[in-house]
PDB file of N, CA and C in Angstrom:
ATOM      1  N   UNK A   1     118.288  -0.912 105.736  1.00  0.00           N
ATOM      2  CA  UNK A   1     117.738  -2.179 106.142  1.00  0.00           C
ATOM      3  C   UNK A   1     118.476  -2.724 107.337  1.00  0.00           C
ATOM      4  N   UNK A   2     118.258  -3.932 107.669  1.00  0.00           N
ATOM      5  CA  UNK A   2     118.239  -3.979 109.192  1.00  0.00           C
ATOM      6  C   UNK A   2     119.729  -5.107 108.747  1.00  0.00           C
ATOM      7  N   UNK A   3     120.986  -5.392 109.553  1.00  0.00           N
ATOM      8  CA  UNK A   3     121.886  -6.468 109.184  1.00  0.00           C
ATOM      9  C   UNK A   3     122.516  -5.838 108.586  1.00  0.00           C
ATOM     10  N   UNK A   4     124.009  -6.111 108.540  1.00  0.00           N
ATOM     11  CA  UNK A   4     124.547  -6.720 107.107  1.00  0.00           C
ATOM     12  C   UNK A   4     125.769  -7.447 107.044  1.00  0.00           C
ATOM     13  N   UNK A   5     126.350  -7.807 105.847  1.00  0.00           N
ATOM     14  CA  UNK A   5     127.462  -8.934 105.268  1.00  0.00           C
ATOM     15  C   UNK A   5     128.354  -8.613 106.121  1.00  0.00           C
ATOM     16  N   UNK A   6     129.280  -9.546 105.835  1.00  0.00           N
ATOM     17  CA  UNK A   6     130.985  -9.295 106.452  1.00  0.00           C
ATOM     18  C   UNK A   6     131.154  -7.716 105.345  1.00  0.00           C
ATOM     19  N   UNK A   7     132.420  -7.445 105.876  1.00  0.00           N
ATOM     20  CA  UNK A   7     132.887  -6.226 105.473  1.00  0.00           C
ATOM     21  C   UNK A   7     132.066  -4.971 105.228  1.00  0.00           C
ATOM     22  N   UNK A   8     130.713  -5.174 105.480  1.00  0.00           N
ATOM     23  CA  UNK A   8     129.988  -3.893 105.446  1.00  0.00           C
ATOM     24  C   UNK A   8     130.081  -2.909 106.563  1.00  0.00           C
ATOM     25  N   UNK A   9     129.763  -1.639 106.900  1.00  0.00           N
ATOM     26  CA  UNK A   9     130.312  -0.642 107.794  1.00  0.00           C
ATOM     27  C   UNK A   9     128.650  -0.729 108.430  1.00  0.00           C
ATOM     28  N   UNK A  10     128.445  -0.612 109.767  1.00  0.00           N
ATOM     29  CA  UNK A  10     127.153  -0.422 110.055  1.00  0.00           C
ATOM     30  C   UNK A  10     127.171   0.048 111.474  1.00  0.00           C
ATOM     31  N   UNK A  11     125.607   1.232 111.503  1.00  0.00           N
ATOM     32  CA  UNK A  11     125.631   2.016 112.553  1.00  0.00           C
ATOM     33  C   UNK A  11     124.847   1.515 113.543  1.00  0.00           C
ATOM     34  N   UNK A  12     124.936   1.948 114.632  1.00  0.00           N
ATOM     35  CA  UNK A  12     124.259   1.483 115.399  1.00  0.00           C
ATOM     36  C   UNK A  12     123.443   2.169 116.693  1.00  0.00           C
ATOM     37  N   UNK A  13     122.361   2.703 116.368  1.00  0.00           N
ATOM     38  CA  UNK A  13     121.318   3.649 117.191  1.00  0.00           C
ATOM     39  C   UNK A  13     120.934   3.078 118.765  1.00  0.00           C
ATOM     40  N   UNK A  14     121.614   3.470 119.827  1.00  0.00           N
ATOM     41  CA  UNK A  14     120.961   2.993 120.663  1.00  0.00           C
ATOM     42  C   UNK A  14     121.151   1.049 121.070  1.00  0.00           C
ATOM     43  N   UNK A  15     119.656   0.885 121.741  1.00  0.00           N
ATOM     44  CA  UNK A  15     119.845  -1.070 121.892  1.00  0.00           C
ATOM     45  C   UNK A  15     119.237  -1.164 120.277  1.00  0.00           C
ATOM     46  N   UNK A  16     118.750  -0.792 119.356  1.00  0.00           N
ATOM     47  CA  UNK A  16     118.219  -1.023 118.074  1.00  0.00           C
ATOM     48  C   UNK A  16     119.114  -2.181 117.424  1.00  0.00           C
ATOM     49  N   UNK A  17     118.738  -3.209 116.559  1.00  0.00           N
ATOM     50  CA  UNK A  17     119.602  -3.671 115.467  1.00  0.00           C
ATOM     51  C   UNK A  17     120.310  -2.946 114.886  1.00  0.00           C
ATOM     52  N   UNK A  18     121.417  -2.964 114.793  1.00  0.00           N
ATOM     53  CA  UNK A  18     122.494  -1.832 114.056  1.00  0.00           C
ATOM     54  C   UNK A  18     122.090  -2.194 112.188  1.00  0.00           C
ATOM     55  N   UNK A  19     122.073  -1.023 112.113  1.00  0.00           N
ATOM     56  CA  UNK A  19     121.526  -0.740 109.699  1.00  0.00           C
ATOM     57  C   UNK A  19     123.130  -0.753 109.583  1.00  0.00           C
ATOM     58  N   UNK A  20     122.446  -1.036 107.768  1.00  0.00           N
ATOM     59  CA  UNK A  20     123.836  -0.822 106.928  1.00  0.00           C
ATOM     60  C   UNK A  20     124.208   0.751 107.176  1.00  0.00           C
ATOM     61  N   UNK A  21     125.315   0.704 106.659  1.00  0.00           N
ATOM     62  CA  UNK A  21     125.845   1.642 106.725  1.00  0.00           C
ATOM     63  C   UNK A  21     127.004   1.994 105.315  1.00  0.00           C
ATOM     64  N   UNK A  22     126.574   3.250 104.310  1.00  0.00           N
ATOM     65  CA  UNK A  22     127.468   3.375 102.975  1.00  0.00           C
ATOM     66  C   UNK A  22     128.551   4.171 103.691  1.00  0.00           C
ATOM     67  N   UNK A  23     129.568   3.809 103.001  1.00  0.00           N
ATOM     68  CA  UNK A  23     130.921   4.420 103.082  1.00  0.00           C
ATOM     69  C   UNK A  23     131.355   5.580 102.028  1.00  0.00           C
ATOM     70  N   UNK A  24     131.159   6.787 102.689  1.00  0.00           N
ATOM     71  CA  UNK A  24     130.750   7.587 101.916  1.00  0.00           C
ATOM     72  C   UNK A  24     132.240   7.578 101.506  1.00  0.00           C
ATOM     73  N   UNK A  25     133.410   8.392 102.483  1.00  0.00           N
ATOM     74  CA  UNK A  25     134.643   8.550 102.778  1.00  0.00           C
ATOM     75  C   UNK A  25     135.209   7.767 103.765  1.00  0.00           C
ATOM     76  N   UNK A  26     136.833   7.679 103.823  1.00  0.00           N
ATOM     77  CA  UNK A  26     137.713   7.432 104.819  1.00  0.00           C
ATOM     78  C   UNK A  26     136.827   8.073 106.255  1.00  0.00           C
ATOM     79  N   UNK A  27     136.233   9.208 106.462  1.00  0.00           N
ATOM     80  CA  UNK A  27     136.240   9.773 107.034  1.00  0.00           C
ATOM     81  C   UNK A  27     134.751  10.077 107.259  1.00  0.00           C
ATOM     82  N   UNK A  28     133.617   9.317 106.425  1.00  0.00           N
ATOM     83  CA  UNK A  28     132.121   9.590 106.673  1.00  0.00           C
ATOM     84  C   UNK A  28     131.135   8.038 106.212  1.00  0.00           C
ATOM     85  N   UNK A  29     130.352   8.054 106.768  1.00  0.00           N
ATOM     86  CA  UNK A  29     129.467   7.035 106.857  1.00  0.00           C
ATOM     87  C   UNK A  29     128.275   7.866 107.050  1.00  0.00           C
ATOM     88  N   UNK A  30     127.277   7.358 106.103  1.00  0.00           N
ATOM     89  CA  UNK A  30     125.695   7.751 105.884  1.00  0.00           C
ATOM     90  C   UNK A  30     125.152   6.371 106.469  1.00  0.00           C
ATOM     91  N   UNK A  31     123.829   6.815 106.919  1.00  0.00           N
ATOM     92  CA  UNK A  31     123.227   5.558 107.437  1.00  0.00           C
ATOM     93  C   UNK A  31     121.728   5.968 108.124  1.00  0.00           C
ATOM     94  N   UNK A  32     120.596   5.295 107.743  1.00  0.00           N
ATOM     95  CA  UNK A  32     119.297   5.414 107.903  1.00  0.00           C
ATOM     96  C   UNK A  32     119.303   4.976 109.165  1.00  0.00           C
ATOM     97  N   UNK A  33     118.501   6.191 110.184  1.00  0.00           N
ATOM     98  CA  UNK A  33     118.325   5.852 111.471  1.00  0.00           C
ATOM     99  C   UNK A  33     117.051   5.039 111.329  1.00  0.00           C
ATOM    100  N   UNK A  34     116.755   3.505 112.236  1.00  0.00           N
ATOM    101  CA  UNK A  34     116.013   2.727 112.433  1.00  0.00           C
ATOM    102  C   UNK A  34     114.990   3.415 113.264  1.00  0.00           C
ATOM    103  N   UNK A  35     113.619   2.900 113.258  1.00  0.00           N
ATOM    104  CA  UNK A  35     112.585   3.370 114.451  1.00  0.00           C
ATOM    105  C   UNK A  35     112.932   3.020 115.826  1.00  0.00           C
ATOM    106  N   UNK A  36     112.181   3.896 116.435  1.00  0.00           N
ATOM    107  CA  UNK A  36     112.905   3.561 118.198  1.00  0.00           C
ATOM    108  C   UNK A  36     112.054   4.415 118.795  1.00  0.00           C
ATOM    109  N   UNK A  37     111.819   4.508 119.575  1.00  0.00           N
ATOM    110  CA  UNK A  37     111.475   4.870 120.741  1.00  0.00           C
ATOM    111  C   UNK A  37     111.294   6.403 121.188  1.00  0.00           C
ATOM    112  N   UNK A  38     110.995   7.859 121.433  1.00  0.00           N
ATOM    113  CA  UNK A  38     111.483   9.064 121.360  1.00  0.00           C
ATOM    114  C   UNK A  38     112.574   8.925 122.854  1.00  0.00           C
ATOM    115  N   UNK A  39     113.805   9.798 122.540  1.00  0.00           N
ATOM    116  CA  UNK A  39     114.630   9.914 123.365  1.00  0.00           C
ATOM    117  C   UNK A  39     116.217  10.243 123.045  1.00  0.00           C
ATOM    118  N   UNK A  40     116.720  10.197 123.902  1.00  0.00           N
ATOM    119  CA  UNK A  40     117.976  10.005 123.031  1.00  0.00           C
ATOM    120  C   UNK A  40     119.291   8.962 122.974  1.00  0.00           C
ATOM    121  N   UNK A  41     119.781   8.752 122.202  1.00  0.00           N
ATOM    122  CA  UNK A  41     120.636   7.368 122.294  1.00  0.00           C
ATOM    123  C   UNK A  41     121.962   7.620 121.672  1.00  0.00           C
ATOM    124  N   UNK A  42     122.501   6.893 121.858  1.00  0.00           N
ATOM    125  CA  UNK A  42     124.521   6.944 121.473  1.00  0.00           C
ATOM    126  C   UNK A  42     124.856   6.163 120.187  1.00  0.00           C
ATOM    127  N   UNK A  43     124.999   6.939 119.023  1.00  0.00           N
ATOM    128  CA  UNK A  43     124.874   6.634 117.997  1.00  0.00           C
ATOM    129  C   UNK A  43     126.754   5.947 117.570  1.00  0.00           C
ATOM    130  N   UNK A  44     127.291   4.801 117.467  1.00  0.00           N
ATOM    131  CA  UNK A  44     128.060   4.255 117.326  1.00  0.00           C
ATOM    132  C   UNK A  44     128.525   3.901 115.665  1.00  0.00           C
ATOM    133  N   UNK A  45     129.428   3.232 115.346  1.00  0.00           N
ATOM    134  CA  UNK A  45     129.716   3.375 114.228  1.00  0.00           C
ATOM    135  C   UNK A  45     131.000   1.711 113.759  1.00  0.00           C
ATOM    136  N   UNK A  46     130.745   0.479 113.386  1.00  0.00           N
ATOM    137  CA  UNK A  46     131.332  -0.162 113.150  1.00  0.00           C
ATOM    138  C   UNK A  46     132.081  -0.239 111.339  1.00  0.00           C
ATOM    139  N   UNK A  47     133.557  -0.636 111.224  1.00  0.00           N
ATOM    140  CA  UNK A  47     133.489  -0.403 109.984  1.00  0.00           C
ATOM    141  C   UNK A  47     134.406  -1.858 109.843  1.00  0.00           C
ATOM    142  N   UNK A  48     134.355  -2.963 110.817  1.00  0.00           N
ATOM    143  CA  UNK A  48     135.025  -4.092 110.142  1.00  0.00           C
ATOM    144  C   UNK A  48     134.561  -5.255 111.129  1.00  0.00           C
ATOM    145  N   UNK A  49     134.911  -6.355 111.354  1.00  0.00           N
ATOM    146  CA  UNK A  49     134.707  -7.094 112.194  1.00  0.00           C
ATOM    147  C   UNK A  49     133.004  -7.789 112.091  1.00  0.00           C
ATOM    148  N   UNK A  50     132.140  -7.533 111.182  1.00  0.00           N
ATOM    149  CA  UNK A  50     130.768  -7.709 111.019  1.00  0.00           C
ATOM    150  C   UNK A  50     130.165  -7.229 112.198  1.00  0.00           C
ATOM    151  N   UNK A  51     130.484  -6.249 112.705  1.00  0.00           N
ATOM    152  CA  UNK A  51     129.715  -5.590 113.393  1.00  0.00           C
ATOM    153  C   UNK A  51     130.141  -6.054 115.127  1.00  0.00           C
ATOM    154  N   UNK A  52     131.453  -6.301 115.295  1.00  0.00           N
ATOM    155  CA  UNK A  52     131.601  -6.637 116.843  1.00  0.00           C
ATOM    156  C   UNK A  52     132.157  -5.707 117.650  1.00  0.00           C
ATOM    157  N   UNK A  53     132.932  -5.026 116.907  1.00  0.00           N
ATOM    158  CA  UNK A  53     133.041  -3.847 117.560  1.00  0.00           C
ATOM    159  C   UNK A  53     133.081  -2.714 116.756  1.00  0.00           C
ATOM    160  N   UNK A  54     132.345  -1.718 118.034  1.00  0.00           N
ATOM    161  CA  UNK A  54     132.037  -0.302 117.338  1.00  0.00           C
ATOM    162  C   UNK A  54     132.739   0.477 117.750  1.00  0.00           C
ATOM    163  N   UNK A  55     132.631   1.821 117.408  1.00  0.00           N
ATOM    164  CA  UNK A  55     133.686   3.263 118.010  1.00  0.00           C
ATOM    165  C   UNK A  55     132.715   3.215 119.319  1.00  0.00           C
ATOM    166  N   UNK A  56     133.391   4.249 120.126  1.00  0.00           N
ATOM    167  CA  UNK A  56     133.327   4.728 121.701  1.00  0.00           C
ATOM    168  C   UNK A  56     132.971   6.071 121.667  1.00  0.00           C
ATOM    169  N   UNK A  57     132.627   6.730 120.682  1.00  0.00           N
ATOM    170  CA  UNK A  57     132.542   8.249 120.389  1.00  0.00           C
ATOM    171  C   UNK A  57     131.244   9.088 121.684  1.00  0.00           C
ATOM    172  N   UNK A  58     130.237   8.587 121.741  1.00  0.00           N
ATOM    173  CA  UNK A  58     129.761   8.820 122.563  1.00  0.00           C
ATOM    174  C   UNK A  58     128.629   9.546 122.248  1.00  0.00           C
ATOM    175  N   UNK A  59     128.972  10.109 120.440  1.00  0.00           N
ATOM    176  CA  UNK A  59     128.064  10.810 120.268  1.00  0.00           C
ATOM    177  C   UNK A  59     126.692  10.401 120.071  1.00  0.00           C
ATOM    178  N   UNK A  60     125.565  11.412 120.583  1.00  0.00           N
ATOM    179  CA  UNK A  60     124.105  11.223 120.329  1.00  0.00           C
ATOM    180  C   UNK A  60     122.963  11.908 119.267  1.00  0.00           C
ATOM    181  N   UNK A  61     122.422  10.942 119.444  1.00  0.00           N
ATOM    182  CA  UNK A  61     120.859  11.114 117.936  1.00  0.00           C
ATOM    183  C   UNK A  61     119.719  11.250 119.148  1.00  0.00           C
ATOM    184  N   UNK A  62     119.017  12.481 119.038  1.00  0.00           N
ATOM    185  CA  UNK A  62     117.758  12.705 119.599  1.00  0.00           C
ATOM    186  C   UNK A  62     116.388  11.534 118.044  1.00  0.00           C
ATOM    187  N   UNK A  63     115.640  11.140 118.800  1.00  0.00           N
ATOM    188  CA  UNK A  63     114.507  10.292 118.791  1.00  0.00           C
ATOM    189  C   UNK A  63     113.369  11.597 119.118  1.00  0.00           C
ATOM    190  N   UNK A  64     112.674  11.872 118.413  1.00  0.00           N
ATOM    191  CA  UNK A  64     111.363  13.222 118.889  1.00  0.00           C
ATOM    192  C   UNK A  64     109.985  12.657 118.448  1.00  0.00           C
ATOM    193  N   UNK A  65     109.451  13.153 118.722  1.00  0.00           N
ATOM    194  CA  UNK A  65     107.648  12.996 118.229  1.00  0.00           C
ATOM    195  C   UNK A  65     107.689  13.337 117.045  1.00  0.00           C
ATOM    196  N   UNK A  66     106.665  12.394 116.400  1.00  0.00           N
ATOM    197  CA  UNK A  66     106.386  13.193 115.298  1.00  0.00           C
ATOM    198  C   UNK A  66     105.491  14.179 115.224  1.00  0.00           C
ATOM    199  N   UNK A  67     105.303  15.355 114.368  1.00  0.00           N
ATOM    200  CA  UNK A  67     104.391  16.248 114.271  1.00  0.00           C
ATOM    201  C   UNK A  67     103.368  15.715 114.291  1.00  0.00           C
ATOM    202  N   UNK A  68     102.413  16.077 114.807  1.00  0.00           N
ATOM    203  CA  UNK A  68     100.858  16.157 114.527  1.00  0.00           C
ATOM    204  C   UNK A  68     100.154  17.240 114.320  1.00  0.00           C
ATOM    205  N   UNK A  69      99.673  17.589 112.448  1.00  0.00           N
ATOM    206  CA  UNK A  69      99.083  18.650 112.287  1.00  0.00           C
ATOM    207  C   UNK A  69      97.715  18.482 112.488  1.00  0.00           C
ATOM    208  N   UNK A  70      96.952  19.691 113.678  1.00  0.00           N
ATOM    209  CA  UNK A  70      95.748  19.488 114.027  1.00  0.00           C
ATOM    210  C   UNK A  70      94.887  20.701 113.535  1.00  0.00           C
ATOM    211  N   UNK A  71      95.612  21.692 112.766  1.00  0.00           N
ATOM    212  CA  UNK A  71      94.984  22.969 112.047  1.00  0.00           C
ATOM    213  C   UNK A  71      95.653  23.605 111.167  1.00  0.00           C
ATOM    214  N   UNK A  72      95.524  24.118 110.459  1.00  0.00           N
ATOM    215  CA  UNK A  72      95.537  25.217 109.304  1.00  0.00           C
ATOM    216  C   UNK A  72      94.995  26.375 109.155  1.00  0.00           C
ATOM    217  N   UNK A  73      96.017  27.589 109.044  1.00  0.00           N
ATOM    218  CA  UNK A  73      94.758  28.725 108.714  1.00  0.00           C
ATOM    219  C   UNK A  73      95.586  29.600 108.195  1.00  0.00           C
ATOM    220  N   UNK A  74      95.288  29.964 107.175  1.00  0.00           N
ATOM    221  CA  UNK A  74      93.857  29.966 106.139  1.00  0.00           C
ATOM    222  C   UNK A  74      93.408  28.211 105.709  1.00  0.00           C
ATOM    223  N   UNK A  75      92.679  28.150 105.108  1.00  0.00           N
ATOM    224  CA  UNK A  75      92.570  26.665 104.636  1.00  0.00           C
ATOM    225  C   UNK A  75      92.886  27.089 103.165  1.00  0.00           C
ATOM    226  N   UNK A  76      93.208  27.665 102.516  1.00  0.00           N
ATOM    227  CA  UNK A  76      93.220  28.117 101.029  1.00  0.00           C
ATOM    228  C   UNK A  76      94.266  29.182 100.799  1.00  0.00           C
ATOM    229  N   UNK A  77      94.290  29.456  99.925  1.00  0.00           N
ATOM    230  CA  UNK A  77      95.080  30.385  98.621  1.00  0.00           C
ATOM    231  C   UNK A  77      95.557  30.336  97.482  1.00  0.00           C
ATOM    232  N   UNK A  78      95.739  31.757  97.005  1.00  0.00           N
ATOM    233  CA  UNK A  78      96.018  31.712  95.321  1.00  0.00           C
ATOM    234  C   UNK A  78      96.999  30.657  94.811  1.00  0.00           C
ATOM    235  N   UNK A  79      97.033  30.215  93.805  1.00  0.00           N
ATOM    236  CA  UNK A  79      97.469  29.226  93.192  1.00  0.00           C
ATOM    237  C   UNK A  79      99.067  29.394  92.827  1.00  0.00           C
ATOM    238  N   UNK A  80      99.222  31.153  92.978  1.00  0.00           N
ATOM    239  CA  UNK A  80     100.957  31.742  92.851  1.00  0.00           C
ATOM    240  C   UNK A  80     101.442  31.484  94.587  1.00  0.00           C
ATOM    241  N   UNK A  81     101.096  31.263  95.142  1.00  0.00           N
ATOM    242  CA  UNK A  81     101.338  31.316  96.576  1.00  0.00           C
ATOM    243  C   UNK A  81     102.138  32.314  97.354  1.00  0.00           C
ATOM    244  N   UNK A  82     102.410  32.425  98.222  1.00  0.00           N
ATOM    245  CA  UNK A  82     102.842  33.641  98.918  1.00  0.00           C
ATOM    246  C   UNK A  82     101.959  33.406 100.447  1.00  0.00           C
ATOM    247  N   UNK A  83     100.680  32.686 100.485  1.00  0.00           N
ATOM    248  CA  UNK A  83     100.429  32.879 101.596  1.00  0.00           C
ATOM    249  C   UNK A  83     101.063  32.053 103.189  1.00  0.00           C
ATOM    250  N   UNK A  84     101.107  33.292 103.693  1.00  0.00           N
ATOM    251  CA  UNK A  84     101.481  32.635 105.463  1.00  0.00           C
ATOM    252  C   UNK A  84     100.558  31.745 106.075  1.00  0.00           C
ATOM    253  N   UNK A  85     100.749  30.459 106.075  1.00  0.00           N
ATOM    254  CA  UNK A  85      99.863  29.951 106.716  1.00  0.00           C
ATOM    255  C   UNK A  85     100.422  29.012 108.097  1.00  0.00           C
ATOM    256  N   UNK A  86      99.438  29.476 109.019  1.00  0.00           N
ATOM    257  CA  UNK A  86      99.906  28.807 110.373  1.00  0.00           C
ATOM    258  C   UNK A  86      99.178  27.338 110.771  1.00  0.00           C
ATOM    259  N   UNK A  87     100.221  26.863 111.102  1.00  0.00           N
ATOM    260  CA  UNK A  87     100.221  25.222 111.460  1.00  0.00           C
ATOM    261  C   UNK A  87      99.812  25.079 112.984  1.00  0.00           C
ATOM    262  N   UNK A  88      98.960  24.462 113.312  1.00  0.00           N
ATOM    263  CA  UNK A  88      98.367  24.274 114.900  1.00  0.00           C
ATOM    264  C   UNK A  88      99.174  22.895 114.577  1.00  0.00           C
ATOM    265  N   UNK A  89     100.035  22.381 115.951  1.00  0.00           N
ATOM    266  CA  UNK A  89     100.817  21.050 115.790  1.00  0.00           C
ATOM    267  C   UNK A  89     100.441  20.442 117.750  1.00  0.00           C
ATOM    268  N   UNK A  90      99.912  19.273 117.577  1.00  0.00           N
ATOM    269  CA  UNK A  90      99.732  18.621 118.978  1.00  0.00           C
ATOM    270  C   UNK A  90     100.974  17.719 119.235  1.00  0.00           C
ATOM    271  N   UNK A  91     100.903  17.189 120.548  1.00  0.00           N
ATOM    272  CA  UNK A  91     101.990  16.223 121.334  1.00  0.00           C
ATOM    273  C   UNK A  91     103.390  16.562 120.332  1.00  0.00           C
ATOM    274  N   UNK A  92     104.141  17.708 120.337  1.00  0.00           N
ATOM    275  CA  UNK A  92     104.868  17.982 119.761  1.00  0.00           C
ATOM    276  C   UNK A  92     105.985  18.879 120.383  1.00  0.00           C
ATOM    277  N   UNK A  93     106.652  19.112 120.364  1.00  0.00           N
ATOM    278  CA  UNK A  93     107.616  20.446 120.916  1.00  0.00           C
ATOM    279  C   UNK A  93     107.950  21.586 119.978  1.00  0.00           C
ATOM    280  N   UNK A  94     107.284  22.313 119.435  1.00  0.00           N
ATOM    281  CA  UNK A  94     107.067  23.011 118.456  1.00  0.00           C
ATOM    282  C   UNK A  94     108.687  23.973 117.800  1.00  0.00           C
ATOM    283  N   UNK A  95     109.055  23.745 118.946  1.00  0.00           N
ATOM    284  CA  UNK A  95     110.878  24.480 118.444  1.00  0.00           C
ATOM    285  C   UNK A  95     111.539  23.391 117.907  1.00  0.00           C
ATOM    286  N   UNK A  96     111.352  22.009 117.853  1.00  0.00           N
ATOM    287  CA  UNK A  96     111.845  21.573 117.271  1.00  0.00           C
ATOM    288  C   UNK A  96     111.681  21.304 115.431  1.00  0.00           C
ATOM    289  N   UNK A  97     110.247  22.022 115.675  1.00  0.00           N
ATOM    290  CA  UNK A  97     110.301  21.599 114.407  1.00  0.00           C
ATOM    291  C   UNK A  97     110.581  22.890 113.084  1.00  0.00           C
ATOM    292  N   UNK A  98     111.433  22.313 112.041  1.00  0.00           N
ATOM    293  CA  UNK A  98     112.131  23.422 111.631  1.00  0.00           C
ATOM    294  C   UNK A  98     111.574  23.431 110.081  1.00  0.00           C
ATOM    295  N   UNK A  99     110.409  22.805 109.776  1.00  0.00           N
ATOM    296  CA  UNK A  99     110.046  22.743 107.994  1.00  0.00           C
ATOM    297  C   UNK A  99     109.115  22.122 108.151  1.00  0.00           C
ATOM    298  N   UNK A 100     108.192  22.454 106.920  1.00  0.00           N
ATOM    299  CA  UNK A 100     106.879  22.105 106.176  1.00  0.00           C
ATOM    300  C   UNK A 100     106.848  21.645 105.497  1.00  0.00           C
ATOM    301  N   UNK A 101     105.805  20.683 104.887  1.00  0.00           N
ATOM    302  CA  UNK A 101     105.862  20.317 102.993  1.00  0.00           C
ATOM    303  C   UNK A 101     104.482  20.502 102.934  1.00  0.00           C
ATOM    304  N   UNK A 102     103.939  20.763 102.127  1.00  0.00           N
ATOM    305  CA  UNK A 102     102.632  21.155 101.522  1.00  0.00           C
ATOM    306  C   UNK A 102     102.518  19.980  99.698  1.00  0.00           C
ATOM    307  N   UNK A 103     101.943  19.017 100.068  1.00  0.00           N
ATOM    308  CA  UNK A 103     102.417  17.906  99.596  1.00  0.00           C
ATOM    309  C   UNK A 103     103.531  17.772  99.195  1.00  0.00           C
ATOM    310  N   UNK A 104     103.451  17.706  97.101  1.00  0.00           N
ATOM    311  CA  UNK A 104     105.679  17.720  96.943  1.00  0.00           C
ATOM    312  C   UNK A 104     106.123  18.860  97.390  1.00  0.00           C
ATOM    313  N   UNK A 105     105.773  19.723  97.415  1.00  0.00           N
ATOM    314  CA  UNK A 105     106.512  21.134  97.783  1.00  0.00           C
ATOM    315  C   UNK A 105     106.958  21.128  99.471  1.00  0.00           C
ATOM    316  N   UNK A 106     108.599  21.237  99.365  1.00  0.00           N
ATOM    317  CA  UNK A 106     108.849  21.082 100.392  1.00  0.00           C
ATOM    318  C   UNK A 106     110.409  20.417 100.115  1.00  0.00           C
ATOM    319  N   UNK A 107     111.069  20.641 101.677  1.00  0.00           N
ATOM    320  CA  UNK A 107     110.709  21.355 103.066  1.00  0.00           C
ATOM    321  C   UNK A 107     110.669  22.649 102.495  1.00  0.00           C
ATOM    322  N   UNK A 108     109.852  23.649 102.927  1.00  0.00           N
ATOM    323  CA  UNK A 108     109.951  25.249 103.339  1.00  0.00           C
ATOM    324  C   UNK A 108     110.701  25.222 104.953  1.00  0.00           C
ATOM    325  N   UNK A 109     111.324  26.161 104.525  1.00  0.00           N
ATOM    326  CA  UNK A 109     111.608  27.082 106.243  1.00  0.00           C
ATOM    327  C   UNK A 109     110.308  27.480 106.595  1.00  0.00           C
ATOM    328  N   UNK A 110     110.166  26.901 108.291  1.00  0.00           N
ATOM    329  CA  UNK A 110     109.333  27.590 109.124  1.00  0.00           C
ATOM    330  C   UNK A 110     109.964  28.241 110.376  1.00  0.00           C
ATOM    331  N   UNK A 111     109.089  29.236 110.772  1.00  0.00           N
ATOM    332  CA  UNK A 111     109.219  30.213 111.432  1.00  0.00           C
ATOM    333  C   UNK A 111     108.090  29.886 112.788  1.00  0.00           C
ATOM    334  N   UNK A 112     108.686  30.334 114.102  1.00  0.00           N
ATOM    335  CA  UNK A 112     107.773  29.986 114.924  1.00  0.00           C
ATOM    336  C   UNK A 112     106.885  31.396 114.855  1.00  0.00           C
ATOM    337  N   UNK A 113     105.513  31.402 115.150  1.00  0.00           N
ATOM    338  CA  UNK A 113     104.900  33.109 115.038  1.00  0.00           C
ATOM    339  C   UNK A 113     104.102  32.781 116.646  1.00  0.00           C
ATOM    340  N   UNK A 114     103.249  33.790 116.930  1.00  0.00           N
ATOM    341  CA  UNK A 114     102.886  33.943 117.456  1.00  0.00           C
ATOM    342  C   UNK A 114     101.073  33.694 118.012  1.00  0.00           C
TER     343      UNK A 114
END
């Protein structure tokens, strides 16, 4: 969620409102990247001060398209599964994308084919 209290640790994506942020370890912080923009941005990290100052790390979070599935083929198969089925994906960069779900089932590893 977007904010938080005194003493909470929170990250901060880019110009975005900086999210909470759980304290996993001394040494790790989990934290839900906010929506934004596709691109990439300098993902920062505050853990006192309510959020006035952050680390300098520098490191970055790529922002991508989302998939858009525009085909399927086969449209079907046996109910034990096994079948290969290829994903037609638009406005996308197709190497980036690294898994499937086929409703709950999922992620599978995908494979780029040909």
């Amino acid at each position: 969620g977007a904010g938080a209290g005194a003493g909470d640790a929170l990250c901060g994506f880019g110009s975005s409102v900086p999210v909470h942020a759980e304290m996993v370890s001394s040494a790790l912080v989990k934290c839900e990247a906010p929506a934004h923009a596709a691109g990439m941005v300098v993902v920062e990290v505050s853990t006192s001060d309510e959020g006035q100052q952050f680390s300098h790390s520098g490191m970055v979070y790529e922002y991508t398209h989302e998939a858009l599935v525009v085909g399927v083929e086969p449209r079907g198969g046996p109910q034990g599964g096994g079948t290969v089925v290829r994903v037609a994906l638009s406005s996308v960069d197709s190497s980036s994308v690294s898994s499937c779900r086929f409703g709950t089932i999922g992620p599978l590893a995908g494979r780029r084919g040909g």
